[in-house]
PDB file of N, CA and C in Angstrom:
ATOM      1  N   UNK A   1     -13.404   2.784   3.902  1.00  0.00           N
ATOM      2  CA  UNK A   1     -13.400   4.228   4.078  1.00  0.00           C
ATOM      3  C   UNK A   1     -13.987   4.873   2.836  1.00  0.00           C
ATOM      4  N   UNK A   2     -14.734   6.033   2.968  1.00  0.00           N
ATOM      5  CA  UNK A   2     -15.509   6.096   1.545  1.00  0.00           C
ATOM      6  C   UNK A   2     -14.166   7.598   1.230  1.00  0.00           C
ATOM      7  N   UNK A   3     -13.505   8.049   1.996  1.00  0.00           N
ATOM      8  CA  UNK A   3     -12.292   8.883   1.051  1.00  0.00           C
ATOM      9  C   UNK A   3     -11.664   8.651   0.466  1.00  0.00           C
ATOM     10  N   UNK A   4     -11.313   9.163  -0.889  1.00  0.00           N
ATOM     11  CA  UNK A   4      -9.690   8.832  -1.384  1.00  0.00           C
ATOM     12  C   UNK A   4      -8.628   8.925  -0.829  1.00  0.00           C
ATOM     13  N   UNK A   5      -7.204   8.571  -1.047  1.00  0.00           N
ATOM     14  CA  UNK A   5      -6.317   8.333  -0.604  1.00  0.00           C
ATOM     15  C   UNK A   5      -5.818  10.099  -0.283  1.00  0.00           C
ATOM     16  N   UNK A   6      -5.750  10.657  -1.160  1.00  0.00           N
ATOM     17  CA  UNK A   6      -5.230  12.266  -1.415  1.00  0.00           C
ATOM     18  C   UNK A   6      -6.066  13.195  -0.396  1.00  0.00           C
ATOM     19  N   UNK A   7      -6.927  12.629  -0.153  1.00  0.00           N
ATOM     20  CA  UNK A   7      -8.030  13.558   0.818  1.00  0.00           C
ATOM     21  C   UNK A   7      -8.005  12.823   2.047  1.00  0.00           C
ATOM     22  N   UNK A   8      -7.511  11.493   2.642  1.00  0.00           N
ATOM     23  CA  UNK A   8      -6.869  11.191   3.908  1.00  0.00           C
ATOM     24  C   UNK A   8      -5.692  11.447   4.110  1.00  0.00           C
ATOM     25  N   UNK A   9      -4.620  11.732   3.083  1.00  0.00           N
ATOM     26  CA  UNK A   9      -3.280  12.231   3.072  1.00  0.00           C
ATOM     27  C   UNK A   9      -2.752  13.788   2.934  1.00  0.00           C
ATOM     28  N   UNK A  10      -3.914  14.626   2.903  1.00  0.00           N
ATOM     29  CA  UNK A  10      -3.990  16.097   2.386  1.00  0.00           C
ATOM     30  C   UNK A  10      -2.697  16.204   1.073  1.00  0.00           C
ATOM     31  N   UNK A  11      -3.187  15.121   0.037  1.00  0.00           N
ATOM     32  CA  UNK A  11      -2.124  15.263  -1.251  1.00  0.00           C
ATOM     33  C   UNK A  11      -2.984  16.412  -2.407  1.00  0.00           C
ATOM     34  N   UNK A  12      -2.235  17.394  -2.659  1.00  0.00           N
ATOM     35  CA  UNK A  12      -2.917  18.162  -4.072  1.00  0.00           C
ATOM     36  C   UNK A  12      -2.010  17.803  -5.278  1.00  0.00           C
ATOM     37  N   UNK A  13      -3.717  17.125  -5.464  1.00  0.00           N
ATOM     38  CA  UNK A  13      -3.317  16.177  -6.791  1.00  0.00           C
ATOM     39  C   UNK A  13      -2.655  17.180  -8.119  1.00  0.00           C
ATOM     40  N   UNK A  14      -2.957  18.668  -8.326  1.00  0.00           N
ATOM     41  CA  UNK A  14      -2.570  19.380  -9.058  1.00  0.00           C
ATOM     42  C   UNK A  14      -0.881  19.456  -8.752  1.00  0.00           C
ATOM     43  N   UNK A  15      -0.382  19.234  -7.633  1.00  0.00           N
ATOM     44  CA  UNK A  15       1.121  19.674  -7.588  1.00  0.00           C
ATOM     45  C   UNK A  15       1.639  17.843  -7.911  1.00  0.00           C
ATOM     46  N   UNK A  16       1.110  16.897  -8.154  1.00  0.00           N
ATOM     47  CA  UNK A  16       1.303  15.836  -8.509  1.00  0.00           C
ATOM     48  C   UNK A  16       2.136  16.042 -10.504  1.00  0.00           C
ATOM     49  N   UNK A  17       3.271  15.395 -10.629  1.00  0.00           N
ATOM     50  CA  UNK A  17       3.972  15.436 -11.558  1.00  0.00           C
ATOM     51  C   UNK A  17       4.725  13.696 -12.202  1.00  0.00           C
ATOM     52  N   UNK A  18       4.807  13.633 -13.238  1.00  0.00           N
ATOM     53  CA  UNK A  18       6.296  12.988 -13.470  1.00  0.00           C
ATOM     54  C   UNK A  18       5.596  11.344 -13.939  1.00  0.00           C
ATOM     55  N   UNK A  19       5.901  10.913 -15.068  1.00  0.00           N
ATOM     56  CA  UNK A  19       5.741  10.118 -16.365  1.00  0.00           C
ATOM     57  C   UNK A  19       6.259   8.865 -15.881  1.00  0.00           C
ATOM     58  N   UNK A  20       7.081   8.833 -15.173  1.00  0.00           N
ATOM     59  CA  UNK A  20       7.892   7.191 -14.748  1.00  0.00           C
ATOM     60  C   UNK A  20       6.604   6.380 -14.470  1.00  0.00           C
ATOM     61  N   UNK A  21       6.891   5.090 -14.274  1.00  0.00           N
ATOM     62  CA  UNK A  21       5.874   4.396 -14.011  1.00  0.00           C
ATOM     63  C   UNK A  21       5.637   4.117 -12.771  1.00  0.00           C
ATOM     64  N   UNK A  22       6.256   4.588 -12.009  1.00  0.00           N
ATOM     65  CA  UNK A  22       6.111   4.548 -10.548  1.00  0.00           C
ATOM     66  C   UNK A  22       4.929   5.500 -10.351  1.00  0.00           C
ATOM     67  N   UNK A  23       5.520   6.691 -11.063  1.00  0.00           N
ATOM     68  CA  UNK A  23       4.774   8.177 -10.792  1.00  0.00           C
ATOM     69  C   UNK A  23       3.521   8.227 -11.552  1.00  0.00           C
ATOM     70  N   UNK A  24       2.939   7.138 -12.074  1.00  0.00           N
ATOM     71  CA  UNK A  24       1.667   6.943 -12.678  1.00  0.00           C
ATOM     72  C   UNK A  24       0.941   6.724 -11.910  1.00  0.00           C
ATOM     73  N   UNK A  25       1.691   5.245 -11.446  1.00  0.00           N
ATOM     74  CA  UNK A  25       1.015   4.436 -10.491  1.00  0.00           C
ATOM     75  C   UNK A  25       0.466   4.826  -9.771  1.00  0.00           C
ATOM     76  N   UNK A  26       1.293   5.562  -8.475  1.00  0.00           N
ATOM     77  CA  UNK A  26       0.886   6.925  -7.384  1.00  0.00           C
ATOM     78  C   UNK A  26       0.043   8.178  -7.420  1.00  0.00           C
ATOM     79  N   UNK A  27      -0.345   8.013  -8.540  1.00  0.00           N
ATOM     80  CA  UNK A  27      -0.889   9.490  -9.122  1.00  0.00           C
ATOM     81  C   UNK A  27      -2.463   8.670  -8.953  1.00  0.00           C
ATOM     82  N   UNK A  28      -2.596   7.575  -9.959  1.00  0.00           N
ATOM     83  CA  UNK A  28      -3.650   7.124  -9.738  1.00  0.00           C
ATOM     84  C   UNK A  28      -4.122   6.207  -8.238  1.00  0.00           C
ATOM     85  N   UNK A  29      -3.019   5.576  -7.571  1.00  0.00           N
ATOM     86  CA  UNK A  29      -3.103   4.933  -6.554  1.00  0.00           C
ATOM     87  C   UNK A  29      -4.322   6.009  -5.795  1.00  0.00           C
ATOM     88  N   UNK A  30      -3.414   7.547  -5.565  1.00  0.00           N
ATOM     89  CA  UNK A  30      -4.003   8.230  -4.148  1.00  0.00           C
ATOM     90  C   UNK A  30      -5.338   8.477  -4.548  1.00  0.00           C
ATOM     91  N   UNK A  31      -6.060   8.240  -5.763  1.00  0.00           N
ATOM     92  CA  UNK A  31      -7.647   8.686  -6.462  1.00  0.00           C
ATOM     93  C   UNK A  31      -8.373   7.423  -5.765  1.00  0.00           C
ATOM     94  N   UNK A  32      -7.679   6.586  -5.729  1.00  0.00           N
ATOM     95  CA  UNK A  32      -8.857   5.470  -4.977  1.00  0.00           C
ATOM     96  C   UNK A  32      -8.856   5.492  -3.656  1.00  0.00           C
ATOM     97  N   UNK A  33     -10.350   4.729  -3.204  1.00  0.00           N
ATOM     98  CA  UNK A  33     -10.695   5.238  -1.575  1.00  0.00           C
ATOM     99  C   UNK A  33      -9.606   2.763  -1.502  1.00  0.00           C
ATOM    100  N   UNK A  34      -9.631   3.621   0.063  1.00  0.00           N
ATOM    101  CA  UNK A  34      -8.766   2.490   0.663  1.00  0.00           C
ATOM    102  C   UNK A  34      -9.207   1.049   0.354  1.00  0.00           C
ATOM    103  N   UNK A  35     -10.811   0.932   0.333  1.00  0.00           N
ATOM    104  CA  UNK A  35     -11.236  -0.382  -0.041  1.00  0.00           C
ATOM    105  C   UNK A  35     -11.134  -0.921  -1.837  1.00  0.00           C
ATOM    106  N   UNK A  36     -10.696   0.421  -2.234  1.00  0.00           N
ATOM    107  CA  UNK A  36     -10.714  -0.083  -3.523  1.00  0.00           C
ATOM    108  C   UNK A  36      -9.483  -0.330  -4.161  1.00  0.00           C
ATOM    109  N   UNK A  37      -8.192  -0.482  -3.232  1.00  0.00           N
ATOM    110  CA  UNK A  37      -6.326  -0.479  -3.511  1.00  0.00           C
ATOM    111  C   UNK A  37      -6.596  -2.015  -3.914  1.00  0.00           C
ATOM    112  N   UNK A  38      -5.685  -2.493  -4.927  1.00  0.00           N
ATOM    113  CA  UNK A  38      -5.332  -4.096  -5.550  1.00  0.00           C
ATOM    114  C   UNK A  38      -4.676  -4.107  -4.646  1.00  0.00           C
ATOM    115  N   UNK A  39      -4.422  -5.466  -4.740  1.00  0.00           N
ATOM    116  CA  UNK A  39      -3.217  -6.148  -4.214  1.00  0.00           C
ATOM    117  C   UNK A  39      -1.512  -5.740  -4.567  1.00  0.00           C
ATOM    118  N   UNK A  40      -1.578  -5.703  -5.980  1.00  0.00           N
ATOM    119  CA  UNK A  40      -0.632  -4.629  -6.766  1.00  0.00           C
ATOM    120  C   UNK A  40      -0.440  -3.156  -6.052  1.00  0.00           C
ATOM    121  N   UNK A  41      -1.149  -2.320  -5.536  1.00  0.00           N
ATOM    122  CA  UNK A  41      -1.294  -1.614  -5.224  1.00  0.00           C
ATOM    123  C   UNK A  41      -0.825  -1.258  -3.694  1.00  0.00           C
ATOM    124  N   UNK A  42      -1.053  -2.326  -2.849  1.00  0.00           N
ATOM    125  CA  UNK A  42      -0.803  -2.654  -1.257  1.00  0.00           C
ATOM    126  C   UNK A  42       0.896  -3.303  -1.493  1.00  0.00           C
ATOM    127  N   UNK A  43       1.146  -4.180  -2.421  1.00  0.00           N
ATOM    128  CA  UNK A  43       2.224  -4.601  -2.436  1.00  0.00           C
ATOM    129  C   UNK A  43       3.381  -3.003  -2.886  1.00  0.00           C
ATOM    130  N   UNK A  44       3.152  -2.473  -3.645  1.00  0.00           N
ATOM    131  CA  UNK A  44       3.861  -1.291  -4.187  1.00  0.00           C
ATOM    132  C   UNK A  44       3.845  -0.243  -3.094  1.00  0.00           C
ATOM    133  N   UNK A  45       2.834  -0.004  -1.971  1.00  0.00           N
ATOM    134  CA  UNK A  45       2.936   0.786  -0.782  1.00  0.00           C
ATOM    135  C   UNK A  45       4.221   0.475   0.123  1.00  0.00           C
ATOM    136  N   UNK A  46       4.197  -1.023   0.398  1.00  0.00           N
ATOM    137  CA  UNK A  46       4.806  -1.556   1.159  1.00  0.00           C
ATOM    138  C   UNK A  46       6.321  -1.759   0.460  1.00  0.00           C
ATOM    139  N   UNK A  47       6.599  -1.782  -0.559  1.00  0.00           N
ATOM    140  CA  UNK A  47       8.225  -2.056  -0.998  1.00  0.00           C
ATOM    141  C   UNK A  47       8.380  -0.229  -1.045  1.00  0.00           C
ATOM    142  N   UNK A  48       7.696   0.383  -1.449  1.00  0.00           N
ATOM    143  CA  UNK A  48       8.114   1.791  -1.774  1.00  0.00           C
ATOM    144  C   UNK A  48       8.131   3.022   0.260  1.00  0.00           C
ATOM    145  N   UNK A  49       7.386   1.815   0.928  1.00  0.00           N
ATOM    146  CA  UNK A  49       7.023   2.278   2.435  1.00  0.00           C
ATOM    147  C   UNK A  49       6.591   3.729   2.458  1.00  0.00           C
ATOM    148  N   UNK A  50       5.406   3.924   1.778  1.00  0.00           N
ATOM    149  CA  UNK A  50       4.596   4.812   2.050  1.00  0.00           C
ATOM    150  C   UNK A  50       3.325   4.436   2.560  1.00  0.00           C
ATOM    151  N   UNK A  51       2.664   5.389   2.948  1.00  0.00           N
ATOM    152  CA  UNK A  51       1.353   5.211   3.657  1.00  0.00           C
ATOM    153  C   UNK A  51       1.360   4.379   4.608  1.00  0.00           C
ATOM    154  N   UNK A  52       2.005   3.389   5.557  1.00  0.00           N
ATOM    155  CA  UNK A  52       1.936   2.549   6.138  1.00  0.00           C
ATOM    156  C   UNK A  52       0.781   1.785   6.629  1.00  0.00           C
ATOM    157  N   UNK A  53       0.408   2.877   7.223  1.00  0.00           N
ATOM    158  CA  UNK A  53      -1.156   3.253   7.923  1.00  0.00           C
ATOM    159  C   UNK A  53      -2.031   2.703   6.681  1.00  0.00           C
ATOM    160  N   UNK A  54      -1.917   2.857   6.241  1.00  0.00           N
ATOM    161  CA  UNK A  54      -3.001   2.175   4.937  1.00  0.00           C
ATOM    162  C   UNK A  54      -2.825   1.078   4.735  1.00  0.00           C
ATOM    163  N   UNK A  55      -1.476   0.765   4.026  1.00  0.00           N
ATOM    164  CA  UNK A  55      -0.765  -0.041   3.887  1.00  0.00           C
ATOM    165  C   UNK A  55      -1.013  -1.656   4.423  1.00  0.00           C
ATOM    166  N   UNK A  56      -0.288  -1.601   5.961  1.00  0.00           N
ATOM    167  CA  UNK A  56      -0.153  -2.686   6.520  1.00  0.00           C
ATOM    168  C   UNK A  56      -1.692  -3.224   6.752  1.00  0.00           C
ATOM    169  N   UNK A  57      -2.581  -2.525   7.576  1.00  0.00           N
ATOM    170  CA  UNK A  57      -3.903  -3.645   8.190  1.00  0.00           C
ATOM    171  C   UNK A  57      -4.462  -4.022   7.012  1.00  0.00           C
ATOM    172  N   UNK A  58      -3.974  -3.196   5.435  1.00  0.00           N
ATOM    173  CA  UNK A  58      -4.600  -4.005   4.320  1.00  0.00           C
ATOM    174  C   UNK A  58      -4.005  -5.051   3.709  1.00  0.00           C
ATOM    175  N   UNK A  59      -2.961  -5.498   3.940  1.00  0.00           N
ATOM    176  CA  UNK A  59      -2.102  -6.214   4.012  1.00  0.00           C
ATOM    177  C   UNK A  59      -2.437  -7.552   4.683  1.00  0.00           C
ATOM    178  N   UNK A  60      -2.184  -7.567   6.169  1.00  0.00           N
ATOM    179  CA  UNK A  60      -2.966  -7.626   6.826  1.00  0.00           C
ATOM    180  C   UNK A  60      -3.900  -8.902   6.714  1.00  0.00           C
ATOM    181  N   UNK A  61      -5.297  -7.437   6.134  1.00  0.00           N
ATOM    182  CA  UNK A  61      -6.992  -8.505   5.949  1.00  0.00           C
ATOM    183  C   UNK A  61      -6.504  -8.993   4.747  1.00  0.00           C
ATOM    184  N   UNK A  62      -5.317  -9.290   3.465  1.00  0.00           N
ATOM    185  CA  UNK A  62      -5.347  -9.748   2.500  1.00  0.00           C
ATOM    186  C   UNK A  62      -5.140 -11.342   2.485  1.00  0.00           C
ATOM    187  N   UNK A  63      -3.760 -10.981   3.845  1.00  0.00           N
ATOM    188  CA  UNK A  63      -2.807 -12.361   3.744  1.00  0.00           C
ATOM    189  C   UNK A  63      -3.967 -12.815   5.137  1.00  0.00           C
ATOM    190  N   UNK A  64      -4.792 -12.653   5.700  1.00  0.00           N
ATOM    191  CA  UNK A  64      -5.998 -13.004   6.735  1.00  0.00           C
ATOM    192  C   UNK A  64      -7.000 -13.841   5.513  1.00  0.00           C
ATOM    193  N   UNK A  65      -6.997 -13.533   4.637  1.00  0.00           N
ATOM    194  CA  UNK A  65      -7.950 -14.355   3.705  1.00  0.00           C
ATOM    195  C   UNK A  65      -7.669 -14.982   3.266  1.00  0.00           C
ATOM    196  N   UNK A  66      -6.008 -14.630   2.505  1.00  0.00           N
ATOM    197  CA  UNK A  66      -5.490 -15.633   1.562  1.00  0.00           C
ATOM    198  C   UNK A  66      -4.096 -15.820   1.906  1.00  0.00           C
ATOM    199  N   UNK A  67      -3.426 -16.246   2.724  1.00  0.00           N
ATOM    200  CA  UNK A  67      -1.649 -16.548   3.477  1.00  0.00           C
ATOM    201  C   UNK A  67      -0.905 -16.581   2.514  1.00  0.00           C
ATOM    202  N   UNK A  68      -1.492 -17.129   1.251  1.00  0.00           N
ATOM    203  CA  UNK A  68      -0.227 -16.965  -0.169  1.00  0.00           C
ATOM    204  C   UNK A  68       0.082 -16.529  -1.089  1.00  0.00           C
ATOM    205  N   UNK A  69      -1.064 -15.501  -0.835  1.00  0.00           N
ATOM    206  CA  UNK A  69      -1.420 -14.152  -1.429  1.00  0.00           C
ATOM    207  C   UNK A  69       0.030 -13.475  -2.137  1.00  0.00           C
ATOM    208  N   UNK A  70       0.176 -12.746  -2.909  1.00  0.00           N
ATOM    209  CA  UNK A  70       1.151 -12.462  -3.584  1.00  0.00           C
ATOM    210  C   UNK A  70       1.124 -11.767  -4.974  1.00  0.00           C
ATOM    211  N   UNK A  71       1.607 -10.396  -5.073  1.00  0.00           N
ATOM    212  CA  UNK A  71       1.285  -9.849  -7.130  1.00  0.00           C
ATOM    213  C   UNK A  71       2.068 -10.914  -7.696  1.00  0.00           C
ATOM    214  N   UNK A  72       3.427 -10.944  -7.362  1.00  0.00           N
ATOM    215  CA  UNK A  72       4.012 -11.762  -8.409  1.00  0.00           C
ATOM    216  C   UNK A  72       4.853 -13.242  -8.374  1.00  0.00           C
ATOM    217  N   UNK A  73       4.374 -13.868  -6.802  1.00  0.00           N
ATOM    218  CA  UNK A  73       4.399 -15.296  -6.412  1.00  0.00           C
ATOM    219  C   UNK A  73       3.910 -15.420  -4.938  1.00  0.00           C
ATOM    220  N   UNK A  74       3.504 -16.746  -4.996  1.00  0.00           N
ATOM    221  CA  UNK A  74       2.938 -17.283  -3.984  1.00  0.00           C
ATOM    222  C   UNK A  74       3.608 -16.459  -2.313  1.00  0.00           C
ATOM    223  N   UNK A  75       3.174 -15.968  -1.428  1.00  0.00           N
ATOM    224  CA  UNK A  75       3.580 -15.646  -0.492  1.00  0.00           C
ATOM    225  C   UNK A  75       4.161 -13.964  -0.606  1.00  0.00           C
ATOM    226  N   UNK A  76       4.628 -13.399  -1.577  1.00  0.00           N
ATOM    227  CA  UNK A  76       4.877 -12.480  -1.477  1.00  0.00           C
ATOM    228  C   UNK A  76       4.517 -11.414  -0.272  1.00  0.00           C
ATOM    229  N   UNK A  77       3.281 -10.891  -0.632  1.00  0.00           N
ATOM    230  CA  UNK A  77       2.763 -10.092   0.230  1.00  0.00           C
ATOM    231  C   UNK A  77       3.013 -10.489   2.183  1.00  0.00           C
ATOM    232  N   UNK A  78       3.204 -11.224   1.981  1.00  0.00           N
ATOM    233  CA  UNK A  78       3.532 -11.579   3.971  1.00  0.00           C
ATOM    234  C   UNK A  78       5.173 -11.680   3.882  1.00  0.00           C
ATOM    235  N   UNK A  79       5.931 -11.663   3.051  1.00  0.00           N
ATOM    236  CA  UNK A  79       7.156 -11.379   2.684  1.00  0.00           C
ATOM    237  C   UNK A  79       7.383  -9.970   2.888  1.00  0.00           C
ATOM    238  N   UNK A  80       6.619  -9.092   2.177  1.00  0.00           N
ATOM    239  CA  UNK A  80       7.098  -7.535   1.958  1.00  0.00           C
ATOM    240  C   UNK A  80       6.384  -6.429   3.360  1.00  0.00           C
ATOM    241  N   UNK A  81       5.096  -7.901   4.355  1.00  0.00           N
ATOM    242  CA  UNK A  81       5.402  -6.922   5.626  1.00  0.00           C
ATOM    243  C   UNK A  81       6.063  -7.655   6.401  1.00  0.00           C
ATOM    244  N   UNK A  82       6.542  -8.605   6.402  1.00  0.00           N
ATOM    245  CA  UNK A  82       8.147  -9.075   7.501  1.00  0.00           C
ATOM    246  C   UNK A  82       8.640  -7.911   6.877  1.00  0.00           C
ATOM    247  N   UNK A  83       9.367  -7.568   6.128  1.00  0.00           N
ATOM    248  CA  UNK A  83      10.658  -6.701   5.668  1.00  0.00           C
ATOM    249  C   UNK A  83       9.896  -5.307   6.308  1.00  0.00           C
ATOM    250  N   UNK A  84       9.047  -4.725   5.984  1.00  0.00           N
ATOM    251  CA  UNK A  84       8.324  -3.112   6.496  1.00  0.00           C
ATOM    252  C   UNK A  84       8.245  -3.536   8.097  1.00  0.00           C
ATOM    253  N   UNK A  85       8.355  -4.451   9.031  1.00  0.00           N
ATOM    254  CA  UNK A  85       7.829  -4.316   9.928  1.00  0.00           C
ATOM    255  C   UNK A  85       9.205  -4.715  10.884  1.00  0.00           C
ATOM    256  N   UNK A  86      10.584  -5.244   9.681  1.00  0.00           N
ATOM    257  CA  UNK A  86      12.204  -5.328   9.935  1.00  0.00           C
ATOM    258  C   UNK A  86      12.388  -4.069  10.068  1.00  0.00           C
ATOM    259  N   UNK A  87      11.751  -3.113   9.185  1.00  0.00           N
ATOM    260  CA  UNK A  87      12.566  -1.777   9.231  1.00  0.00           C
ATOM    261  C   UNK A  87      12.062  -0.929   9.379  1.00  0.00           C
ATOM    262  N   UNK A  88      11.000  -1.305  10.246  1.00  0.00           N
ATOM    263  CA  UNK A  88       9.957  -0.048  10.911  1.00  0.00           C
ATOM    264  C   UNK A  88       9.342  -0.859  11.834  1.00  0.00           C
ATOM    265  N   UNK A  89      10.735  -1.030  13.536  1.00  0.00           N
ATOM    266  CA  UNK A  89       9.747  -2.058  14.447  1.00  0.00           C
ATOM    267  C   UNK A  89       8.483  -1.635  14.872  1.00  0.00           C
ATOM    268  N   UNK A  90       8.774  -0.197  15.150  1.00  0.00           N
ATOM    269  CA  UNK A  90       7.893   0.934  15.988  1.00  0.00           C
ATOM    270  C   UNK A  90       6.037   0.958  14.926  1.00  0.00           C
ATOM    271  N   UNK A  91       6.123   0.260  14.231  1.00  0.00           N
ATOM    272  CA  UNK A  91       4.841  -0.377  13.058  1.00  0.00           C
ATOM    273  C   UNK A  91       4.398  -1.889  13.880  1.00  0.00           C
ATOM    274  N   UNK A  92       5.050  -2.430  14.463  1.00  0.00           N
ATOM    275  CA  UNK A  92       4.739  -3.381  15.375  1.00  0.00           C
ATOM    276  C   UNK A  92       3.853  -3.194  16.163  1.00  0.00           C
ATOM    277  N   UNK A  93       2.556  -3.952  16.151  1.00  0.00           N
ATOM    278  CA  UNK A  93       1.495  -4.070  17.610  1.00  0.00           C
ATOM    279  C   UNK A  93       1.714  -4.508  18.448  1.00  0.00           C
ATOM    280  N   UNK A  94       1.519  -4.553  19.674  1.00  0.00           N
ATOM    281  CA  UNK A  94       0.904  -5.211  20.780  1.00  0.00           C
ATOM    282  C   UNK A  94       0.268  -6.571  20.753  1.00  0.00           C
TER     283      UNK A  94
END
């Protein structure tokens, strides 16, 4: 997708606030367009369950390339969408 995240989410980045490191993260996360999110980045969507829609099919084409894919061990990432997809069945396909 050639948009940023803030301009598919109608986020104004000016009312964007707050020093934690979460709130860094997110600040800079929504400036990148969708093809350009890390893995770090897709993993932190999915434990924090925002964006979903973004989120999961990138998820997704990650663990589609690499099954053991993971920021911080082997498998992670197909770990953290079992759990988003435990507690959001209605995120479930067909």
């Amino acid at each position: 997708m050639d948009k940023a995240i803030y301009q598919l989410k109608g986020i104004n980045l000016e009312e964007l606030k707050g020093t934690s490191p979460l709130d860094l993260w997110f600040n800079e996360m929504v400036r990148k367009k969708v093809d350009d999110l890390t893995l770090k980045d897709i993993s932190h969507m999915l434990r924090q369950e925002i964006y979903l829609d973004i989120a999961m099919p990138c998820a997704y084409d990650r663990i589609r390339d690499n099954p053991l894919c993971g920021e911080m061990y082997d498998g992670q990432l197909s770990e953290l969408l079992l759990r988003v997809l435990e507690n959001h069945p209605q995120e479930r396909k067909a």
